[in-house]
N, C-alpha and C. Protein backbone atom coordinates (compact mmCIF):
# COMPACT_ATOMS: atom_id res chain seq x y z
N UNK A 1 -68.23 -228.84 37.49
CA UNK A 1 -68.64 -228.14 38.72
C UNK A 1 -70.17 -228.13 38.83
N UNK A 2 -71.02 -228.02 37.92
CA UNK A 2 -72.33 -228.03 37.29
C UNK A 2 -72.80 -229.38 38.11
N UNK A 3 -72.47 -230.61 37.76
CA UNK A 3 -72.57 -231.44 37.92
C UNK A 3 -72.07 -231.98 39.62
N UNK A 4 -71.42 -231.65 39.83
CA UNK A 4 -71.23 -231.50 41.64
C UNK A 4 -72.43 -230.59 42.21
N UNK A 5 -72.56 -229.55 42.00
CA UNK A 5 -73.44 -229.16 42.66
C UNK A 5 -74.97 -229.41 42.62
N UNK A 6 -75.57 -230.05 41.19
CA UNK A 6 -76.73 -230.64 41.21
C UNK A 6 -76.81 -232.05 41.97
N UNK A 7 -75.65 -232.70 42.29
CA UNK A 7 -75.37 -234.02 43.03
C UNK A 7 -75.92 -233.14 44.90
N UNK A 8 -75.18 -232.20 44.87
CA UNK A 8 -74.51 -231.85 46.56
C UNK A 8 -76.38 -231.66 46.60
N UNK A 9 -76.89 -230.45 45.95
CA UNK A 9 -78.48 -229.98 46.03
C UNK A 9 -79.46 -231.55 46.50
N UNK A 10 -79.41 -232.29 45.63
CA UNK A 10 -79.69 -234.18 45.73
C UNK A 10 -79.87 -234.24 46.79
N UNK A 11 -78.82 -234.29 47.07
CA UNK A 11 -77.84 -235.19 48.47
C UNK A 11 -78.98 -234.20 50.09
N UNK A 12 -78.83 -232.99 49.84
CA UNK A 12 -79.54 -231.89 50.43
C UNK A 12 -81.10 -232.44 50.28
N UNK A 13 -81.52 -232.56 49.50
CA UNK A 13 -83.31 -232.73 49.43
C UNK A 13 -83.11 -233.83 50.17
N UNK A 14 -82.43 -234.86 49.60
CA UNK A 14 -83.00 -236.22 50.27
C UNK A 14 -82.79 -235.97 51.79
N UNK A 15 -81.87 -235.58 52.21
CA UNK A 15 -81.97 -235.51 53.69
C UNK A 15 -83.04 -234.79 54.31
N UNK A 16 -83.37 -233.63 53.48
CA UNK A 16 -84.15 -233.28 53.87
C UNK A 16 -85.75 -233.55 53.92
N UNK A 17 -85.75 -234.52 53.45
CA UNK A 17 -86.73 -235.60 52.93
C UNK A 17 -86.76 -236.51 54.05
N UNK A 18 -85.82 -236.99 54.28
CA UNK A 18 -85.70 -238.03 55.49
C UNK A 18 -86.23 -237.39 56.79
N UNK A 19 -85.58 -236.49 56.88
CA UNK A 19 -85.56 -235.53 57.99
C UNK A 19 -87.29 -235.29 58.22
N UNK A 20 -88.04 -234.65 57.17
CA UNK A 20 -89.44 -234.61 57.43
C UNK A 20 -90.39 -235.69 57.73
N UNK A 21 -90.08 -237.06 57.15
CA UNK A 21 -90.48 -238.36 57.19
C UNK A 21 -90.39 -238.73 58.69
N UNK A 22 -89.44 -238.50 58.83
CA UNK A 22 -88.69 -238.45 60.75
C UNK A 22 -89.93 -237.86 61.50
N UNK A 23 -89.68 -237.10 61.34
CA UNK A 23 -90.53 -235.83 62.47
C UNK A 23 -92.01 -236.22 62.00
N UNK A 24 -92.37 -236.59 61.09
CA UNK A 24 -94.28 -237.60 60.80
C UNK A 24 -93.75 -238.22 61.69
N UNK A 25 -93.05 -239.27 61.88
CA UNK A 25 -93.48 -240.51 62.36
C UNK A 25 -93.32 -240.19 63.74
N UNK A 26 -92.74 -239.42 64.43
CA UNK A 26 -92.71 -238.78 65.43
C UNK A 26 -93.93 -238.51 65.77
N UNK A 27 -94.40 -237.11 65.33
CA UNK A 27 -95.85 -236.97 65.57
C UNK A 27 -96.82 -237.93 65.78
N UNK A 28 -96.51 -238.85 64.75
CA UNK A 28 -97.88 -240.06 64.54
C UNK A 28 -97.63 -240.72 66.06
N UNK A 29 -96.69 -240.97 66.73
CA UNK A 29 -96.29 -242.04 67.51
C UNK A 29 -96.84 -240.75 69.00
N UNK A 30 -96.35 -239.34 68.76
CA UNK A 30 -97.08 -238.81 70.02
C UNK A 30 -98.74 -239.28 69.87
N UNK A 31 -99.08 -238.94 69.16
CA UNK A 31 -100.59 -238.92 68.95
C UNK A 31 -101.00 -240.25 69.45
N UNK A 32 -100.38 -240.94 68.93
CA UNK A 32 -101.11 -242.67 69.49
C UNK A 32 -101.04 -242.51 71.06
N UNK A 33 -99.81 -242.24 71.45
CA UNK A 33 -99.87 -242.14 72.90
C UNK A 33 -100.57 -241.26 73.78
N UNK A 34 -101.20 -240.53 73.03
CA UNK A 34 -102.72 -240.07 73.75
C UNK A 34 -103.70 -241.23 73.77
């Protein structure tokens, strides 16, 4: 069970990782379009 839930937590950062990477490149791309 130990081991599932340090996987599920993982699984959680990385998205949430992605997710912030997302929203930079977002920003970066408003900004240019000024």
């Amino acid at each position: 069970i130990i081991m599932e839930t340090y996987l599920n937590l993982n699984y959680n950062f990385r998205f949430i990782l992605v997710f912030l990477s997302f929203k930079k490149v977002i920003n970066l791309k408003k900004v240019h379009r000024r």
